[in-house]
Protein backbone atom coordinates (compact mmCIF):
# COMPACT_ATOMS: atom_id res chain seq x y z
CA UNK A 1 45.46 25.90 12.74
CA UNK A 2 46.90 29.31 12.04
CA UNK A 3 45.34 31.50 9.00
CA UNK A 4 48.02 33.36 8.57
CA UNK A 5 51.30 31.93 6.28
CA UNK A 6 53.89 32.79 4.43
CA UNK A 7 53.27 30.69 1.21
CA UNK A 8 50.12 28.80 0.41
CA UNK A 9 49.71 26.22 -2.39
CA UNK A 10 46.01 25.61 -3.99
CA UNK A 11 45.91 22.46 -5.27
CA UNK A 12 47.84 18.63 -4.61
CA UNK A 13 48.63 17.30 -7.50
CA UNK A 14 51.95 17.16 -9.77
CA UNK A 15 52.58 20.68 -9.48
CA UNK A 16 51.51 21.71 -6.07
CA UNK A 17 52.49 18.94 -4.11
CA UNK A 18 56.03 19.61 -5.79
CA UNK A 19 55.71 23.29 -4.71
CA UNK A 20 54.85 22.34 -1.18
CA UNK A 21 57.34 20.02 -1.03
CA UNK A 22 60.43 22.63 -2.18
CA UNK A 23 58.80 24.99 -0.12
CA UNK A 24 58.84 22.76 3.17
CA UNK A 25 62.15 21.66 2.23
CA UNK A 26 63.83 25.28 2.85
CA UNK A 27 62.27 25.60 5.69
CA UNK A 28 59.34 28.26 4.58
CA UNK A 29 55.95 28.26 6.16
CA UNK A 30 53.40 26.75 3.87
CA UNK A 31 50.09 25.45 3.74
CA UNK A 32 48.50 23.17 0.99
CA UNK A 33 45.07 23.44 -0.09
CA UNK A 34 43.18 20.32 -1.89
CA UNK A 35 39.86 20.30 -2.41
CA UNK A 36 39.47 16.32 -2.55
CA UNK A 37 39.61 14.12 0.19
CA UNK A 38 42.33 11.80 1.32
CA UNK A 39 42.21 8.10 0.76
CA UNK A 40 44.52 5.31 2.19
CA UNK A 41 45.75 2.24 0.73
CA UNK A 42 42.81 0.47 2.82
CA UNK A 43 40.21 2.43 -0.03
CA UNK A 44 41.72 1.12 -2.67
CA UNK A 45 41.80 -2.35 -1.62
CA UNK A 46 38.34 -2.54 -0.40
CA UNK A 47 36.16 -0.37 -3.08
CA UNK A 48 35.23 -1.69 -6.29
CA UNK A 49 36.06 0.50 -9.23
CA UNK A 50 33.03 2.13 -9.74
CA UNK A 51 33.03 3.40 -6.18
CA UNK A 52 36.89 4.40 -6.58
CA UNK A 53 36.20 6.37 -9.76
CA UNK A 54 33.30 8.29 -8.41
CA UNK A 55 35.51 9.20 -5.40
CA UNK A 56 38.91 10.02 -6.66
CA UNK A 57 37.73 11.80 -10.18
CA UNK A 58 35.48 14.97 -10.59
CA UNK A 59 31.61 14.62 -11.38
CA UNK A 60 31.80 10.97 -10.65
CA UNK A 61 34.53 9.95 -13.47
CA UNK A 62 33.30 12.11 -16.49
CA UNK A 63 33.24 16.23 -16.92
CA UNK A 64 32.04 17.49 -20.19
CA UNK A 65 33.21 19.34 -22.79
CA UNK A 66 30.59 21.10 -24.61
CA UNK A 67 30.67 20.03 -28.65
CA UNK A 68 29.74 17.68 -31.64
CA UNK A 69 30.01 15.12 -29.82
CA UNK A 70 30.66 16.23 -26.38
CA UNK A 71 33.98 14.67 -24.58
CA UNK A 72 34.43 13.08 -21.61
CA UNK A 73 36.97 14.69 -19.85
CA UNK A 74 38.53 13.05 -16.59
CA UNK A 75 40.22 15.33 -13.95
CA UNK A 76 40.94 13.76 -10.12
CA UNK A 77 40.04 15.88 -7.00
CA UNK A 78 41.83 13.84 -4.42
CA UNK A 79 44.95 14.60 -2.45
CA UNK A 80 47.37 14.01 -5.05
CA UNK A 81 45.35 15.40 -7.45
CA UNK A 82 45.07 13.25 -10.62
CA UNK A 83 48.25 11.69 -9.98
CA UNK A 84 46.60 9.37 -7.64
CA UNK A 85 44.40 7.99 -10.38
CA UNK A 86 46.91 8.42 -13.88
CA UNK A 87 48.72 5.54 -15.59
CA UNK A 88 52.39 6.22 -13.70
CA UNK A 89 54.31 6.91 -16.82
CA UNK A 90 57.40 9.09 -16.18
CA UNK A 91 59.01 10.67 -19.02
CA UNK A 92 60.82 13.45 -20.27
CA UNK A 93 59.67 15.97 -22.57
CA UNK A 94 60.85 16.22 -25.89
CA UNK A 95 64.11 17.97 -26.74
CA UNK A 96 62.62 19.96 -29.31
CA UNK A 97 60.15 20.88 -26.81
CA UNK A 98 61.93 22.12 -24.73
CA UNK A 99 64.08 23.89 -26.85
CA UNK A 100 61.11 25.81 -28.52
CA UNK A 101 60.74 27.51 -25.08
CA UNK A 102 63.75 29.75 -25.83
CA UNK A 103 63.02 30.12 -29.12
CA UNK A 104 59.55 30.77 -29.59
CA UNK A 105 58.27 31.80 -26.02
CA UNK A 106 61.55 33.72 -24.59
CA UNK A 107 62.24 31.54 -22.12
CA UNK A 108 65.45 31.03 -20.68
CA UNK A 109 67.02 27.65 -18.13
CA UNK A 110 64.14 24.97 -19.31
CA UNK A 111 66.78 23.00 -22.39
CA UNK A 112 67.36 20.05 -21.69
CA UNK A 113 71.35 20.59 -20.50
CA UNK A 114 69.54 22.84 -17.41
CA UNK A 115 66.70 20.10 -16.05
CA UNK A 116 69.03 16.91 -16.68
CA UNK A 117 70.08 16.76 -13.00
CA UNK A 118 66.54 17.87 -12.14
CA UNK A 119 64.92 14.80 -14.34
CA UNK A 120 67.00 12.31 -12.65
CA UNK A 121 66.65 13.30 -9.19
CA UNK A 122 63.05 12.67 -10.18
CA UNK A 123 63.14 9.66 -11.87
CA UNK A 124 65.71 8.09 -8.96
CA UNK A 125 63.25 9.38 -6.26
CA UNK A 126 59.74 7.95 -8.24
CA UNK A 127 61.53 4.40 -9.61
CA UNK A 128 61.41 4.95 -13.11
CA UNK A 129 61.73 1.96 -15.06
CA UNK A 130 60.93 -0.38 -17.76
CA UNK A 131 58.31 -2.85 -17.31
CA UNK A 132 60.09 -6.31 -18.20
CA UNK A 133 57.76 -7.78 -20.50
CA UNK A 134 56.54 -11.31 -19.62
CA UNK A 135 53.52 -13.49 -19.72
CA UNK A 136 51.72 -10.79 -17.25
CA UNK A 137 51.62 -8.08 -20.63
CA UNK A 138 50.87 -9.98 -23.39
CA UNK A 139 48.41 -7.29 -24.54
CA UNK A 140 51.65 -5.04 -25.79
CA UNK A 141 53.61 -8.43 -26.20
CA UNK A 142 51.19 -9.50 -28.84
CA UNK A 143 51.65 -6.36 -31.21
CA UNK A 144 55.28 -6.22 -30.75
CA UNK A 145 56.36 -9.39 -33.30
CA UNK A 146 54.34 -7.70 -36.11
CA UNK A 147 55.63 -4.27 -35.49
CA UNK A 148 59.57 -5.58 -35.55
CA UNK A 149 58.30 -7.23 -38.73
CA UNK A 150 56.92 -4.27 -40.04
CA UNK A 151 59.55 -2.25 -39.34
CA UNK A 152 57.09 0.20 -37.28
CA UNK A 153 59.11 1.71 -34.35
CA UNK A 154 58.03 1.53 -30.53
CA UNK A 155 59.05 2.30 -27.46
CA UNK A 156 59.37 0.49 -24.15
CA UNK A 157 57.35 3.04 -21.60
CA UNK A 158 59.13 4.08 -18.33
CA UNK A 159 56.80 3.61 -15.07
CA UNK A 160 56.81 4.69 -12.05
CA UNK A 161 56.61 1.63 -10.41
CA UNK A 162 58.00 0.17 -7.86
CA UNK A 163 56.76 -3.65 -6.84
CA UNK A 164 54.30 -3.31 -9.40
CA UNK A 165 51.90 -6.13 -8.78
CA UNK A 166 49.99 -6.22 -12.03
CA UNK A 167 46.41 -5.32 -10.86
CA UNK A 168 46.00 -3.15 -13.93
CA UNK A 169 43.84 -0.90 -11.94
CA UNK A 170 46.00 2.27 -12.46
CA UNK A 171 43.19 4.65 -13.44
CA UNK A 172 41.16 4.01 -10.02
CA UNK A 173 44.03 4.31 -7.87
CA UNK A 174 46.93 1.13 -6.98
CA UNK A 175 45.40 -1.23 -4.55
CA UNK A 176 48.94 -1.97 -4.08
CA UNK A 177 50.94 0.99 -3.60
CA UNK A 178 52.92 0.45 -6.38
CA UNK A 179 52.79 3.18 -7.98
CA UNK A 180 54.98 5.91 -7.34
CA UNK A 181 53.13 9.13 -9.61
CA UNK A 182 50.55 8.91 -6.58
CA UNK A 183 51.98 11.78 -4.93
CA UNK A 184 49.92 11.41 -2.15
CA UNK A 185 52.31 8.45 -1.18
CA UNK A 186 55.36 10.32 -1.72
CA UNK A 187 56.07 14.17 -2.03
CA UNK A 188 53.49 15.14 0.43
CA UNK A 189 54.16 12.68 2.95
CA UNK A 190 57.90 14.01 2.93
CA UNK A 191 56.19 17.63 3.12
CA UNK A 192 54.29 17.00 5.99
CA UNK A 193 57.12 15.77 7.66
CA UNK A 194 59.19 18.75 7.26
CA UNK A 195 56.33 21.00 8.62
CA UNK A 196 53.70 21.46 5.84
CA UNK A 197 50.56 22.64 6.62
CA UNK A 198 47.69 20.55 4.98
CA UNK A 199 43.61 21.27 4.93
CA UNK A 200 41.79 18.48 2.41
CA UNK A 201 38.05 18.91 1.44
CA UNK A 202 38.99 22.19 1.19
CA UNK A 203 37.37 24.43 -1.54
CA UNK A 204 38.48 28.03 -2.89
CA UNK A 205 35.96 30.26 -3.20
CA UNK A 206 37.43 33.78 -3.37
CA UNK A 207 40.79 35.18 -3.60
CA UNK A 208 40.95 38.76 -2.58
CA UNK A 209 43.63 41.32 -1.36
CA UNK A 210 44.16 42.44 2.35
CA UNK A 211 46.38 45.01 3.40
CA UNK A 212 50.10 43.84 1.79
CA UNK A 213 48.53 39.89 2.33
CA UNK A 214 46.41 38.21 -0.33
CA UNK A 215 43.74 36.40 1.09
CA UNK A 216 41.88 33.13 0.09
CA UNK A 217 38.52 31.96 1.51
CA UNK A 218 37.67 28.52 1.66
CA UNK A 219 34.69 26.39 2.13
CA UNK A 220 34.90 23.08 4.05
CA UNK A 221 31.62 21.36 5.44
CA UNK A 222 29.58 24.19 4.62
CA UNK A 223 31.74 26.43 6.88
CA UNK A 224 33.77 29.03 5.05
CA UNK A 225 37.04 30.01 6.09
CA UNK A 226 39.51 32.79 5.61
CA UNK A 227 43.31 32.67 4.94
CA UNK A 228 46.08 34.83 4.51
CA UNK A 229 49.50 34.74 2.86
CA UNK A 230 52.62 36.43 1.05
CA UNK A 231 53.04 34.50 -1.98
CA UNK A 232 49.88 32.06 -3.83
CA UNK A 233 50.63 29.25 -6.18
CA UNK A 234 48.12 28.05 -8.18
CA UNK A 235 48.06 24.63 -8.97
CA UNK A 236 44.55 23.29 -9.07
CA UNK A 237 45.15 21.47 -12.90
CA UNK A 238 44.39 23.07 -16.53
CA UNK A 239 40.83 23.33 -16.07
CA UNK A 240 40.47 24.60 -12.39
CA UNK A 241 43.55 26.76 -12.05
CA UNK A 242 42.43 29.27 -15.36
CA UNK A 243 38.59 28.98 -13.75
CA UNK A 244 40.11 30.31 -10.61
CA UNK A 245 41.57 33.45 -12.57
CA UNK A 246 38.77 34.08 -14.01
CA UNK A 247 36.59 34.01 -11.41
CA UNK A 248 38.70 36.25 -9.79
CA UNK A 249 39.04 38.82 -12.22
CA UNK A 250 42.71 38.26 -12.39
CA UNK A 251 43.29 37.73 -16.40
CA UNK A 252 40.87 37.19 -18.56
CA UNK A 253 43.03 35.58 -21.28
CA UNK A 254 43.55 32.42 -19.10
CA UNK A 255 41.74 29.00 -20.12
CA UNK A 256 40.76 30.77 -23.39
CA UNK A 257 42.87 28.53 -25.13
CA UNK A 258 43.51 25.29 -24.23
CA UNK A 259 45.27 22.31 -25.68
CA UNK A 260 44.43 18.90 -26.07
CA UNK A 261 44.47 15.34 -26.32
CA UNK A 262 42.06 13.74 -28.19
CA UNK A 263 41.34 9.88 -26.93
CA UNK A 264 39.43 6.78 -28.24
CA UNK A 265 39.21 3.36 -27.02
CA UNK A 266 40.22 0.45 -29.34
CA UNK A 267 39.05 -3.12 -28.66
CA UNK A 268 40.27 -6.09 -29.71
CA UNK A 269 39.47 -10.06 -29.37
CA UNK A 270 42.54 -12.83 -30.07
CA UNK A 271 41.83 -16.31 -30.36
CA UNK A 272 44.71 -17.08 -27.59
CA UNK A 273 44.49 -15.88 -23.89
CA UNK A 274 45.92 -12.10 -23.41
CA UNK A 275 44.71 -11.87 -19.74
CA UNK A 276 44.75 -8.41 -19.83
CA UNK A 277 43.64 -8.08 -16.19
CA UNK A 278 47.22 -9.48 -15.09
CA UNK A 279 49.41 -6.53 -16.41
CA UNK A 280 49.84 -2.84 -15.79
CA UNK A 281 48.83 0.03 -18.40
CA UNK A 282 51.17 1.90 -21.03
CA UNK A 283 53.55 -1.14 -21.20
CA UNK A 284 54.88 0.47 -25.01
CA UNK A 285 53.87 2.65 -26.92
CA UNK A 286 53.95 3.10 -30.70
CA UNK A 287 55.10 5.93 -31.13
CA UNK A 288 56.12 5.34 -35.18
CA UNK A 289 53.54 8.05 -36.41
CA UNK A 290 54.45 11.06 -34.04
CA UNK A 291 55.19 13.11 -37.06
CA UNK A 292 51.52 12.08 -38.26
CA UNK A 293 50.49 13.05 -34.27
CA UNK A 294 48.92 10.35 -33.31
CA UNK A 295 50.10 7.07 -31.28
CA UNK A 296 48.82 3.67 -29.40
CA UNK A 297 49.04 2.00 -25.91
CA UNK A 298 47.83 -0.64 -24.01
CA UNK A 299 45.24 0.68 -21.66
CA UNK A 300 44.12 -0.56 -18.05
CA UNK A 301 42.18 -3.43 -18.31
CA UNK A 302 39.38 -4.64 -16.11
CA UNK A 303 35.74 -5.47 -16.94
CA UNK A 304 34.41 -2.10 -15.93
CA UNK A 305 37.21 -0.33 -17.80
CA UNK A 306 36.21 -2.73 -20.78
CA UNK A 307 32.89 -2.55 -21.03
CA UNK A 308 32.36 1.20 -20.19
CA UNK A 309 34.38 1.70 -23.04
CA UNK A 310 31.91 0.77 -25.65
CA UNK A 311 28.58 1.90 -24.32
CA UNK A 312 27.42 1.11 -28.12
CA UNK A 313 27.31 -3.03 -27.37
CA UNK A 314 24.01 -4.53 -26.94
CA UNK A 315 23.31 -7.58 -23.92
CA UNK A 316 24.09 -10.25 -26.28
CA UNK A 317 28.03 -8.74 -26.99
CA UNK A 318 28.60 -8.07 -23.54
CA UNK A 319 27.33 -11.85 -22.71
CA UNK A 320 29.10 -13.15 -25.34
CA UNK A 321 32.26 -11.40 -24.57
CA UNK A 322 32.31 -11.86 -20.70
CA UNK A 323 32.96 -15.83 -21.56
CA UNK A 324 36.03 -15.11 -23.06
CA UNK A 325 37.24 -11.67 -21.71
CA UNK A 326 40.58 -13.00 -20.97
CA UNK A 327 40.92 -12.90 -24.87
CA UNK A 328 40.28 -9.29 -24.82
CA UNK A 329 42.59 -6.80 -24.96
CA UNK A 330 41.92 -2.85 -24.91
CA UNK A 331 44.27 0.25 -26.23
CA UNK A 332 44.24 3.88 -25.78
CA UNK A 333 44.76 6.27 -29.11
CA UNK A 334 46.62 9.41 -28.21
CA UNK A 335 45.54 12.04 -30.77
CA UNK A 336 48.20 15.75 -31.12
CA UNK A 337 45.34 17.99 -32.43
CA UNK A 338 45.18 21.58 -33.26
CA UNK A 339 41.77 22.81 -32.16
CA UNK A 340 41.47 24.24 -28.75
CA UNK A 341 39.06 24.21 -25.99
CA UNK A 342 38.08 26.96 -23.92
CA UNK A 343 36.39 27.93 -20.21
CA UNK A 344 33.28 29.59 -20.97
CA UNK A 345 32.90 32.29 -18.19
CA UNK A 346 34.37 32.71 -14.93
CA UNK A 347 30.81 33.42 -13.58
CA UNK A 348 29.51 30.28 -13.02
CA UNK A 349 29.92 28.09 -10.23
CA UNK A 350 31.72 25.64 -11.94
CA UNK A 351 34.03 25.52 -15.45
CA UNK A 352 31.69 25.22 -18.69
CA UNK A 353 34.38 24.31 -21.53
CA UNK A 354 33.58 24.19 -25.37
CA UNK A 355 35.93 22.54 -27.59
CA UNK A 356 36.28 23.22 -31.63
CA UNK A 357 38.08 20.67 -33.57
CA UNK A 358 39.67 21.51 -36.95
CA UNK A 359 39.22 19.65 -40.47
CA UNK A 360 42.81 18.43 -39.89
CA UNK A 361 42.13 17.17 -36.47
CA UNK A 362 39.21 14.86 -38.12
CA UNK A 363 41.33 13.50 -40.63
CA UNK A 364 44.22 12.07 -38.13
CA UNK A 365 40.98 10.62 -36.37
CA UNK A 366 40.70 8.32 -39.70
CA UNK A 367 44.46 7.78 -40.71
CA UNK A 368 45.04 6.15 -36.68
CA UNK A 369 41.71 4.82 -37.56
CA UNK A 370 43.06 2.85 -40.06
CA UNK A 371 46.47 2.40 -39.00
CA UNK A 372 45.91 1.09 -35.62
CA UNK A 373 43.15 -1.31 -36.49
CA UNK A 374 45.20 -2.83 -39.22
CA UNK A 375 48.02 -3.31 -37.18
CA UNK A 376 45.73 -5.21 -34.37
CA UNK A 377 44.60 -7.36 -37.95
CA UNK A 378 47.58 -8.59 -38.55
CA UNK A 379 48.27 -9.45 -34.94
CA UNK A 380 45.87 -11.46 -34.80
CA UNK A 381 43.02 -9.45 -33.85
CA UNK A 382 39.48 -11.42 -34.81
CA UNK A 383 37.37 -8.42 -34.16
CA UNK A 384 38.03 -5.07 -33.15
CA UNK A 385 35.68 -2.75 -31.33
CA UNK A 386 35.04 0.76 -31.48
CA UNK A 387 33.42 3.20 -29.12
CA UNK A 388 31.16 4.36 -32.87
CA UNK A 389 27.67 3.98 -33.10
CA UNK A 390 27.42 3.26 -36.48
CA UNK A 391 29.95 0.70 -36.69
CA UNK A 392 31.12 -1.02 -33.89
CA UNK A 393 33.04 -3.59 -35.13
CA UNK A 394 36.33 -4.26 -37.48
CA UNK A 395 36.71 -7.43 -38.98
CA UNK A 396 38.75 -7.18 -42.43
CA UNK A 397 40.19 -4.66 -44.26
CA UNK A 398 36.86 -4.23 -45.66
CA UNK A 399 35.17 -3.23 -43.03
CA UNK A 400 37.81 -0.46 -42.50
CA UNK A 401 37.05 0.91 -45.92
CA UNK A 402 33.83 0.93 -45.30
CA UNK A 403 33.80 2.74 -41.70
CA UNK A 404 36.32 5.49 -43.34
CA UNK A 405 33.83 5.77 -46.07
CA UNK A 406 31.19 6.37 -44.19
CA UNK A 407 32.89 7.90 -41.00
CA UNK A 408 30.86 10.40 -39.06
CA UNK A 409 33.03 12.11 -35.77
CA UNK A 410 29.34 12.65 -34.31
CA UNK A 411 28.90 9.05 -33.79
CA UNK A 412 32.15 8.61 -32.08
CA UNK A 413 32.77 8.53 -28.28
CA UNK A 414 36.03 10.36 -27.40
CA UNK A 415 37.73 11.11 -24.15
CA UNK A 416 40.31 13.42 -22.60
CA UNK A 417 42.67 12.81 -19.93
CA UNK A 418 45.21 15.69 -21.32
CA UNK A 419 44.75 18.89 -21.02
CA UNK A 420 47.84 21.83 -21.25
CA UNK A 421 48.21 25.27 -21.55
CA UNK A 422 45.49 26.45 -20.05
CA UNK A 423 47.89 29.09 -18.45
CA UNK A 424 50.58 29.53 -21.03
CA UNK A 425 53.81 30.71 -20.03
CA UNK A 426 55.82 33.16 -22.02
CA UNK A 427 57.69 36.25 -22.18
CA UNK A 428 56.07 37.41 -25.09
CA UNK A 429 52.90 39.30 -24.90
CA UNK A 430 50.71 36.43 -25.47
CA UNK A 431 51.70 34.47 -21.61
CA UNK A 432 49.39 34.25 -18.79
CA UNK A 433 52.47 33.74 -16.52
CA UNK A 434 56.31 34.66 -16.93
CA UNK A 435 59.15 32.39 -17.01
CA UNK A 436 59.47 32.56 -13.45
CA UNK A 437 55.43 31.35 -13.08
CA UNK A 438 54.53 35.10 -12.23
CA UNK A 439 50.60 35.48 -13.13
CA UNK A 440 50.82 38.58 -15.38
CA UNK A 441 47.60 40.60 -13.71
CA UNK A 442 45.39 42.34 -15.72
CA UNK A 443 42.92 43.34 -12.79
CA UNK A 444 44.69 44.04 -9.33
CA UNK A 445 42.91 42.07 -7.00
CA UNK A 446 40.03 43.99 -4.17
């Protein structure tokens, strides 16, 4: 393969496989970078989950970030990035979002009126739709009679799916090919096709200036590599893409502050048969306490998903609750938070991230606490389970009281699956990049 190119892309996944697509499409000579490896339909059909997950997300399935407690954070490294191992929703972003651009980060042609056309070429291309709710999702079909009587608003979740056959194996990749967020199926396919230039287990180790060219060494098998090219577009996710910058001594504001999802898992047991395992994930979402900044889905559900979930239950639970897991449901909490995370240093080999949480941050922790397990209560929920070490499980309204009482955020196991500007972009002094993407360099690269 040629090292020399006019455009090269570091990094598969949402972004960069889009950039290498648009690229392709216009006829410009481009080469895409991934450091992951590429995996077929025939992996995902003949791996269990524990040997998908260690393949398809960083560090085996869990990166940490440093703090009280730590969080396990899950980023893929696959081509496709983590879209080849997320949930396949497809929606757009808020209206006020994307009017706050203009107003509070000077940026111009991202309201809604400009994308429209964009989002629905998208959503066309990727099948968006509604999953039709039927005896294969009773896990979100279960809440919703309580919420309509409750008046407590939801939303029907649009998927990327297209012949979705309700594996509910999402997170470790579709063993069906259903799912059309894997972008490894779809964008870069249609790349390659129009003359993109791929290299896979492909690692950056340096970017550096040459002449007018910027150059980018990679190592793959041990052997490093150099390349050369006009323009670089760094896509390599919010963790990897600031670490990049800062390891190259590009700006040293980037992944200094970083925002967040917070995650827990929620458990629950019915007396009637959910069978979670035939269903997809994210089939609604509650989305009635936004303004509080904190909602509830139905998360993938397998025994491994299940189980590693609540690392608190002795042998007798998980015994217990393997007889009857198709009464078992499990649920994701999505948590808006205002504390920030951060990369380290730039001179290690690998990202280092510390988060801080804030005193308001803990107490939306406790109100969805509360919220969410009295809502799975009254729909019917016999015991709920919690990924906290001091008290696993909800049975009354009681025992609520009691866990808020007593509630300690050290003894709680959180993830992250969300993390966003890392790279901020405004026109304002405080951007990484401008509105047009440019990385606003502090130190000119040597």
């Amino acid at each position: 393969m040629n090292n020399k190119f006019k455009n090269i892309v570091i990094g598969s996944g949402a972004g960069g496989s889009v950039a290498a697509l648009e690229l392709a499409t216009k006829g410009e000579n481009v080469a895409l970078i991934e450091e992951g490896k590429e995996f077929d339909i025939n992996f995902f059909q003949n791996k269990t989950i524990a040997e998908r997950t260690q393949s398809l997300w960083r560090n085996n399935g869990i990166t940490p970030f440093l703090g009280k407690p730590p969080i396990a954070y899950v980023e893929g490294v696959a081509l496709g990035g983590t879209t080849v191992s997320n949930g396949g929703v497809l929606e757009r972003p808020n209206e006020n979002l994307l009017d706050s651009f203009f107003t509070k980060y000077n940026i111009s042609g991202y309201r809604p009126e400009d994308l429209n056309v964009i989002f629905e070429k998208i959503e066309k291309k990727l099948f968006s739709n509604q999953i039709v709710h039927n005896n294969n999702n009773l896990d979100g079909e279960i809440l919703i009679k309580n919420l309509d009587k409750n008046k407590i608003s939801y939303k029907k979740t649009f998927l990327a799916h297209k012949n979705c056959k309700n594996f509910n194996e999402c997170i470790s990749g579709c063993p069906a090919g259903a799912k059309m967020t894997n972008l490894a199926l779809t964008y870069i396919p249609e790349a390659i096709k129009k003359g993109l230039n791929l290299l896979t287990e492909s690692k950056v180790v340096k970017v550096f200036k040459e002449g007018n060219n910027i150059g980018i060494k990679i190592k793959k098998n041990s052997n490093l590599t150099s390349l050369y090219c006009e323009k670089l577009y760094i896509s390599a996710g919010a963790i990897q893409s600031p670490f990049i910058i800062l390891k190259n001594g590009l700006n040293n504001k980037a992944g200094k502050k970083i925002s967040f999802h917070l995650n827990y898992k929620i458990g629950a047991f019915f007396d009637e048969k959910i069978n979670a395992e035939k269903g997809t994930i994210h089939t609604i979402n509650i989305d009635h306490y936004k303004n509080d900044g904190f909602s509830l889905v139905p998360a993938n559900f397998k025994k491994p998903y299940f189980f590693s979930s609540f690392p608190n239950f002795n042998n007798n639970k998980i015994n217990s609750l393997e007889k009857d897991i198709d009464k078992c449901a499990l649920y994701t909490t999505e948590i808006h938070i205002k504390g920030k995370a951060k990369i380290l240093s730039g001179l290690t080999s690998t990202p280092i991230v510390k988060y801080q949480l804030e005193d308001s941050d803990l107490i939306k922790v406790k109100k969805s606490l509360k919220i969410f397990c009295e809502i799975l209560l009254e729909a019917g929920a016999k015991e709920i389970f919690l990924a906290y070490n001091k008290k696993p499980i909800i049975k009354n309204s009681n025992d609520i009281k009691n866990l808020l009482d007593e509630f300690d955020t050290k003894e709680m196991s959180y993830v992250c699956a969300h993390t966003m500007s890392s790279c901020n972009m405004s026109n304002n002094s405080d951007g990484i990049v401008d509105e047009n993407g440019y990385l606003k360099i502090i130190k000119i690269l040597s």
